[in-house]
C-alpha atoms as a PDB file:
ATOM      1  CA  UNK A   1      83.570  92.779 102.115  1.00  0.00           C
ATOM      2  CA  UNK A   2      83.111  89.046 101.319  1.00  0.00           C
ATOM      3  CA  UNK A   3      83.131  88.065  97.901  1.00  0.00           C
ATOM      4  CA  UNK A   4      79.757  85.589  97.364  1.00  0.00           C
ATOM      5  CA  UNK A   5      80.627  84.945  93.752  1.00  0.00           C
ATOM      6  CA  UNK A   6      82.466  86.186  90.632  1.00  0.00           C
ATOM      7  CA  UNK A   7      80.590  89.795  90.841  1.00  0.00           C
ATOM      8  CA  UNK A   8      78.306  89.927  94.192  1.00  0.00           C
ATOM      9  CA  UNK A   9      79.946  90.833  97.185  1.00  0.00           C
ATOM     10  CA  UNK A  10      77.998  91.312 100.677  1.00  0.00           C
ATOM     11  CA  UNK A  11      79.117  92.624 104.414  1.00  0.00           C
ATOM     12  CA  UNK A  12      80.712  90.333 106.304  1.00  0.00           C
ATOM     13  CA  UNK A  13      81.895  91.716 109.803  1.00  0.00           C
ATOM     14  CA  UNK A  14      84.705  89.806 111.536  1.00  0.00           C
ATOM     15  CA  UNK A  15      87.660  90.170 114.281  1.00  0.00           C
ATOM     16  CA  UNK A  16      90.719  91.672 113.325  1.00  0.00           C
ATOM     17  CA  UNK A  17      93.898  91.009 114.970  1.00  0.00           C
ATOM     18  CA  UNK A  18      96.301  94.466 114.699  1.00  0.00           C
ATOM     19  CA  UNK A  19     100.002  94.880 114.466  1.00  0.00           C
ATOM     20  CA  UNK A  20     101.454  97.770 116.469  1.00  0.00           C
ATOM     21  CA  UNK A  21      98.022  99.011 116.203  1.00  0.00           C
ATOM     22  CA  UNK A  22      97.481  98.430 112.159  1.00  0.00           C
ATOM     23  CA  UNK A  23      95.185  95.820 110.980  1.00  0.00           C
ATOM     24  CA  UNK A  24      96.489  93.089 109.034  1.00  0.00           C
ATOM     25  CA  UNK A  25      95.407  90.643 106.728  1.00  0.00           C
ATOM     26  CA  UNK A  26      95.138  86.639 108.079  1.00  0.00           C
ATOM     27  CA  UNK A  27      95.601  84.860 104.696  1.00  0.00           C
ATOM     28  CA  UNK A  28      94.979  81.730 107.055  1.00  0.00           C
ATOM     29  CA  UNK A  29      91.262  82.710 107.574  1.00  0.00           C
ATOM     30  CA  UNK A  30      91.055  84.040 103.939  1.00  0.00           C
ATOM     31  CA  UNK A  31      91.168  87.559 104.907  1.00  0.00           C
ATOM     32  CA  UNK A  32      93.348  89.833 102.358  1.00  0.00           C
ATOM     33  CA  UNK A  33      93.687  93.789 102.682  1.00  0.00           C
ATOM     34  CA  UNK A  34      92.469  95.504  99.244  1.00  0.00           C
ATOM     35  CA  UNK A  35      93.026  99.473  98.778  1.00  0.00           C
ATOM     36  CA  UNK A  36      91.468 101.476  95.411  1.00  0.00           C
ATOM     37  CA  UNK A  37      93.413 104.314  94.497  1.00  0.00           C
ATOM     38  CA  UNK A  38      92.023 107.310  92.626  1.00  0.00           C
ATOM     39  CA  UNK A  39      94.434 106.967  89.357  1.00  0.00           C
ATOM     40  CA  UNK A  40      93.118 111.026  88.142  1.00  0.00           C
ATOM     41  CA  UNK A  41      94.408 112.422  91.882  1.00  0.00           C
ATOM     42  CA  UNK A  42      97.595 111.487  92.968  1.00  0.00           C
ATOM     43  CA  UNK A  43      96.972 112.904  95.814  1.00  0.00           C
ATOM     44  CA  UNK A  44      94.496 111.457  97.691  1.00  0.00           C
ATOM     45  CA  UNK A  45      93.967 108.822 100.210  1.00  0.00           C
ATOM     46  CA  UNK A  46      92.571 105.456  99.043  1.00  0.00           C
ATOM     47  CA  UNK A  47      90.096 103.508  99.860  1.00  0.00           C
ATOM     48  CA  UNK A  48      91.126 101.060 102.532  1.00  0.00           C
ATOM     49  CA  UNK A  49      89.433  97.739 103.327  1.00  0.00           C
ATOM     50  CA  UNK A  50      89.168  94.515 103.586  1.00  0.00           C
ATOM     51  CA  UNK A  51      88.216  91.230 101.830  1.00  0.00           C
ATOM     52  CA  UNK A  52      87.030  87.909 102.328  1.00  0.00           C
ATOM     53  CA  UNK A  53      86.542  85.228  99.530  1.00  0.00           C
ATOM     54  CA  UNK A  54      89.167  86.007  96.962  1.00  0.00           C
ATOM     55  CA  UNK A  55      91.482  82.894  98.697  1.00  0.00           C
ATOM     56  CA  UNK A  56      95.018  83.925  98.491  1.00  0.00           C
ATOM     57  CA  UNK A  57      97.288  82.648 100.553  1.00  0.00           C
ATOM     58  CA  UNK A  58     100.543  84.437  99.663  1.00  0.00           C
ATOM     59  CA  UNK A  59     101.614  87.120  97.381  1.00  0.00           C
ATOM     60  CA  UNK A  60      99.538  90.690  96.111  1.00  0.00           C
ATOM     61  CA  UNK A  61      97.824  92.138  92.689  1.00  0.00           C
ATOM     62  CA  UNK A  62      97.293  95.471  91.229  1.00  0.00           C
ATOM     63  CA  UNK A  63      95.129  96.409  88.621  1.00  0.00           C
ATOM     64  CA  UNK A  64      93.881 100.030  86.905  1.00  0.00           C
ATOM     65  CA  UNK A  65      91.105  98.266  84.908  1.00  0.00           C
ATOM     66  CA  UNK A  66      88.187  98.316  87.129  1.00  0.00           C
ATOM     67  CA  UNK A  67      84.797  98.813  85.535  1.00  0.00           C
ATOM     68  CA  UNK A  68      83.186 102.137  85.129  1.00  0.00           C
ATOM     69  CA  UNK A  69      86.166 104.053  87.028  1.00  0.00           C
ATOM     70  CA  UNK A  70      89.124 102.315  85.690  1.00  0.00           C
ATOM     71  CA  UNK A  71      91.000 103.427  89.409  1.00  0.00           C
ATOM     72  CA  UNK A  72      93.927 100.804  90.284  1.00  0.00           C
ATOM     73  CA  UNK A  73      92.484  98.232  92.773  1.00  0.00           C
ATOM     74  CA  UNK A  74      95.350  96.163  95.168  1.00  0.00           C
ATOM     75  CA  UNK A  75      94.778  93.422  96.928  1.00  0.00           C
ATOM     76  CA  UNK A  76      97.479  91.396  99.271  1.00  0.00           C
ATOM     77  CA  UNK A  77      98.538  89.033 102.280  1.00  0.00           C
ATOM     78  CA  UNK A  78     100.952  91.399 103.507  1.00  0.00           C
ATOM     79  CA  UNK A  79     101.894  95.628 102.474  1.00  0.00           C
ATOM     80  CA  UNK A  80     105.355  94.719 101.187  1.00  0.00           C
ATOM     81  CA  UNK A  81     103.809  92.376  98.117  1.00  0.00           C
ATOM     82  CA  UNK A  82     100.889  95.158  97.890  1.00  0.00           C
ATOM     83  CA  UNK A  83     103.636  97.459  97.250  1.00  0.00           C
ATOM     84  CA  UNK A  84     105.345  95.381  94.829  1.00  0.00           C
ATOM     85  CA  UNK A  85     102.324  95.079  93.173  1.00  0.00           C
ATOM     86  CA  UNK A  86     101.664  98.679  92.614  1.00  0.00           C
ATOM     87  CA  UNK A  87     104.846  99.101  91.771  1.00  0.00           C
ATOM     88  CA  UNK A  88     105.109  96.513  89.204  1.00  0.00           C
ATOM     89  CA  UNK A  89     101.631  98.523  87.642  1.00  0.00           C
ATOM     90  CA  UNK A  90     103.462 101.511  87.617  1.00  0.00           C
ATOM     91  CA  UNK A  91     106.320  99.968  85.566  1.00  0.00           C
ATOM     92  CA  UNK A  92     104.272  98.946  83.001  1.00  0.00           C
ATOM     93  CA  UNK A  93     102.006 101.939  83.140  1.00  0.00           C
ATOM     94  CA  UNK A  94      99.245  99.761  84.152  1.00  0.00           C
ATOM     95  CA  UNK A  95      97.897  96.553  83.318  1.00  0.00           C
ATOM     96  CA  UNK A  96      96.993  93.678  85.745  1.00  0.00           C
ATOM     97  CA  UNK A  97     100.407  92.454  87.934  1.00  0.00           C
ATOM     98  CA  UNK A  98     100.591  89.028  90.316  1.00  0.00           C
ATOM     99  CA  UNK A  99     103.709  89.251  92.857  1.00  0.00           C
ATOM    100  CA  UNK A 100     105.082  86.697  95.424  1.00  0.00           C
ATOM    101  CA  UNK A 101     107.129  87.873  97.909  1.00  0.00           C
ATOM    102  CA  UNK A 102     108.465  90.844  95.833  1.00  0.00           C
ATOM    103  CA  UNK A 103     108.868  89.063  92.693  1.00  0.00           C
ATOM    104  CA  UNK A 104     106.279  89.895  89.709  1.00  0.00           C
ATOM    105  CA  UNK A 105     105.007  86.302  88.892  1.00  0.00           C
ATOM    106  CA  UNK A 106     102.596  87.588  86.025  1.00  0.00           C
ATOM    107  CA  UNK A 107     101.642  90.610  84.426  1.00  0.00           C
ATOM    108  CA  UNK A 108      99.312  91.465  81.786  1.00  0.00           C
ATOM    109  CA  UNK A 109     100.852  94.825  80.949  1.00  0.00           C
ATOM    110  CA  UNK A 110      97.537  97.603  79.628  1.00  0.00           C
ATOM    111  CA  UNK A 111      99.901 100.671  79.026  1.00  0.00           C
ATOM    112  CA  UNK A 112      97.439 102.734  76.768  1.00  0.00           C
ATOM    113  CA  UNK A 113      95.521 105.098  79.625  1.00  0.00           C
ATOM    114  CA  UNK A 114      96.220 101.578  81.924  1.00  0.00           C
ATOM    115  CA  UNK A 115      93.351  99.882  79.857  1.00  0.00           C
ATOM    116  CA  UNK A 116      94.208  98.923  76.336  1.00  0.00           C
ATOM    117  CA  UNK A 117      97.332  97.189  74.879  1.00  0.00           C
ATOM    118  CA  UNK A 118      98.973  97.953  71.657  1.00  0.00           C
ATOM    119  CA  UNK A 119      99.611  93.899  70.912  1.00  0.00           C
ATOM    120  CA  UNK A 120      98.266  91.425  69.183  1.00  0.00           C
ATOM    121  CA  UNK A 121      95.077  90.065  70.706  1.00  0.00           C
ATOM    122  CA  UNK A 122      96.096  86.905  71.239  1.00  0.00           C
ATOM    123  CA  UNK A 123      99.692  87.985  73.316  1.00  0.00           C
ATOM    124  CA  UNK A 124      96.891  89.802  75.443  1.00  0.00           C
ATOM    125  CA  UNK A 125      94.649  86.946  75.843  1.00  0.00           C
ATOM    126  CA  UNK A 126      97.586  84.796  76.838  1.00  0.00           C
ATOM    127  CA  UNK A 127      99.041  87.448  79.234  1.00  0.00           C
ATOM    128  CA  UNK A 128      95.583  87.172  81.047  1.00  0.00           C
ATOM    129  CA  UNK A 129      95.356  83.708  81.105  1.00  0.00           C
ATOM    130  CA  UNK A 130      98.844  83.744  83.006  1.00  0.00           C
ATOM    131  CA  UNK A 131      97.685  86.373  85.507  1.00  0.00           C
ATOM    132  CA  UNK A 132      94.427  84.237  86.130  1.00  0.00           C
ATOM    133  CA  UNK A 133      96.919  81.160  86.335  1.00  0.00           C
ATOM    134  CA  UNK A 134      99.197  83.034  89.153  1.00  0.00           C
ATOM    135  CA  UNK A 135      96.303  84.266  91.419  1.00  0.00           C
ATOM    136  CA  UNK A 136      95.176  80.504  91.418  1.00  0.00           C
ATOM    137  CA  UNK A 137      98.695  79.340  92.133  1.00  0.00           C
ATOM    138  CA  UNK A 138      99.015  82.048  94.995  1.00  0.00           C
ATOM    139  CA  UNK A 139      95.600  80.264  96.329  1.00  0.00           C
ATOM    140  CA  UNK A 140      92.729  82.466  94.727  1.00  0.00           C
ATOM    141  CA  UNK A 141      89.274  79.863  94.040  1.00  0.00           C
ATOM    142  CA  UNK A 142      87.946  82.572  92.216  1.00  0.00           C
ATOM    143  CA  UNK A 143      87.187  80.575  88.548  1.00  0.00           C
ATOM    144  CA  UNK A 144      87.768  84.137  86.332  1.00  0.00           C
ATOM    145  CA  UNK A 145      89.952  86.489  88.988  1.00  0.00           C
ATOM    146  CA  UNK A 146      90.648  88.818  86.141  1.00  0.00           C
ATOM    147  CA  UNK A 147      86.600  89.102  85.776  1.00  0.00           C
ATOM    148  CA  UNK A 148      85.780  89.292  89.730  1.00  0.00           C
ATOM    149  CA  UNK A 149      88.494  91.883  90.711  1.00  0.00           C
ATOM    150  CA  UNK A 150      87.360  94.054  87.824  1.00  0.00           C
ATOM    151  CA  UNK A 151      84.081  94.512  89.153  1.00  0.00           C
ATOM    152  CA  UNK A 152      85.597  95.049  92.504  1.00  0.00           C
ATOM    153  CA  UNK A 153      84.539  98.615  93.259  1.00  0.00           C
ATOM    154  CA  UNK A 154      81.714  98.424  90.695  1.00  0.00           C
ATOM    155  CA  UNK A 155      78.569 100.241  92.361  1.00  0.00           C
ATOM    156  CA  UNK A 156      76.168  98.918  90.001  1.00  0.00           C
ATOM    157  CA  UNK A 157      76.269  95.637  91.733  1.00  0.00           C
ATOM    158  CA  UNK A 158      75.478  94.679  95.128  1.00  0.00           C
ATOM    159  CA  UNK A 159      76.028  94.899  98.026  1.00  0.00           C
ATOM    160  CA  UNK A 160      79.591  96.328  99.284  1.00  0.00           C
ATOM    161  CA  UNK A 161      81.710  97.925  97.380  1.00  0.00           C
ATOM    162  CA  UNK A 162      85.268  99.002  98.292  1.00  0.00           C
ATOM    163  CA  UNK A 163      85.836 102.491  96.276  1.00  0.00           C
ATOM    164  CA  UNK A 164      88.456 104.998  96.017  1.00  0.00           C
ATOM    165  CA  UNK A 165      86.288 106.941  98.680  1.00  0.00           C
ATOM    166  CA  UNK A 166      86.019 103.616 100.907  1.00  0.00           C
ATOM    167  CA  UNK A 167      83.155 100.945 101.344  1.00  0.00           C
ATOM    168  CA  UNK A 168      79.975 101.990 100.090  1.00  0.00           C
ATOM    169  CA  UNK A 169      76.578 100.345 100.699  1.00  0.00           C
ATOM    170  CA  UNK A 170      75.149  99.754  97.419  1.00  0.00           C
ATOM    171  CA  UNK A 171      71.917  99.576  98.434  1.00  0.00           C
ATOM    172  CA  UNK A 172      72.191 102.559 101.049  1.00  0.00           C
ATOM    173  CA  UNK A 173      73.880 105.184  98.835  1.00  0.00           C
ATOM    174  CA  UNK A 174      76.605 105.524 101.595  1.00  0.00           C
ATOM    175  CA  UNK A 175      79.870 104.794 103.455  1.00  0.00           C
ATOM    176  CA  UNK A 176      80.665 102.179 105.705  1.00  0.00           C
ATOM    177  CA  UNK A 177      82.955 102.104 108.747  1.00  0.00           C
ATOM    178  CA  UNK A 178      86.117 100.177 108.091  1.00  0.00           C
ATOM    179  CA  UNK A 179      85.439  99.721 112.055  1.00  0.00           C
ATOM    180  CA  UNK A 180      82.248  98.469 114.250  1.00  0.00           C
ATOM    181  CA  UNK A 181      81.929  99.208 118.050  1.00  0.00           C
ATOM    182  CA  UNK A 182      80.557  96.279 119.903  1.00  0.00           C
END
């Protein structure tokens, strides 16, 4: 799934090189591996994929705000940070979380249902504004990241969507192989 700008995303095959036969992500050819996890079943399996377009270069994020389903969405260069991530979100009991290495960096912490904060407004504002300001210094060119990776899994736009049940052609109503036989 290649991000084309802040909230349209399209299909974007490409060549994955795996690691004792698990795919990784190749930060150097802005490639990133991105899972959405059902936040109302513990229980089941995410939604695995991958990305294209969101520019880090190092480091992970987790979020539970994602429009319309409010599932957590994370998104990293390697599954160490991605798990620092999520666990950093589950600290806080949600919110938006930037790690490097396995070192939160930011964190916008949303621990009403994982989408509303009991501060001030503008402590929130400024907590976002330092999330947006880590995923830029981790190599993300997206202009609002908190914006972009909301709409993430967001079937009401097009084109590819990455969901808690796995990629889903907006346009066909359907799933999409993670995988494509040549």
């Amino acid at each position: 799934m290649e991000l084309v700008n802040e909230t349209i995303t399209q299909e974007t095959p490409v060549e994955m090189e795996s690691h004792h036969g698990r795919l990784i992500a190749d930060p150097g050819r802005d490639i990133v591996k991105a899972a959405v996890f059902n936040k109302s079943d513990a229980g089941a399996a995410p939604g695995l994929g991958f990305t294209k377009g969101v520019g880090l270069r190092s480091g992970a994020l987790a979020m539970s705000i994602l429009w319309d389903t409010n599932n957590i969405l994370v998104i990293g260069t390697s599954d160490q940070e991605m798990a620092a991530a999520m666990n950093g979100l589950i600290r806080m009991q949600g919110g938006m979380v930037v790690v490097q290495g396995e070192k939160v960096v930011a964190q916008a912490p949303l621990p009403i249902c994982g989408i509303i904060s009991p501060e001030p407004l503008p402590q929130i504002v400024r907590e976002i504004k330092e999330v947006e300001v880590a995923c830029q210094r981790l190599g993300s060119s997206l202009a609002r990241p908190f914006l972009s990776l909301q709409t993430f899994s967001f079937t009401g736009l097009p084109f590819l969507r990455l969901t808690d049940q796995g990629l889903v052609d907006v346009r066909k109503m359907s799933k999409v192989s993670l995988f494509v036989t040549v």
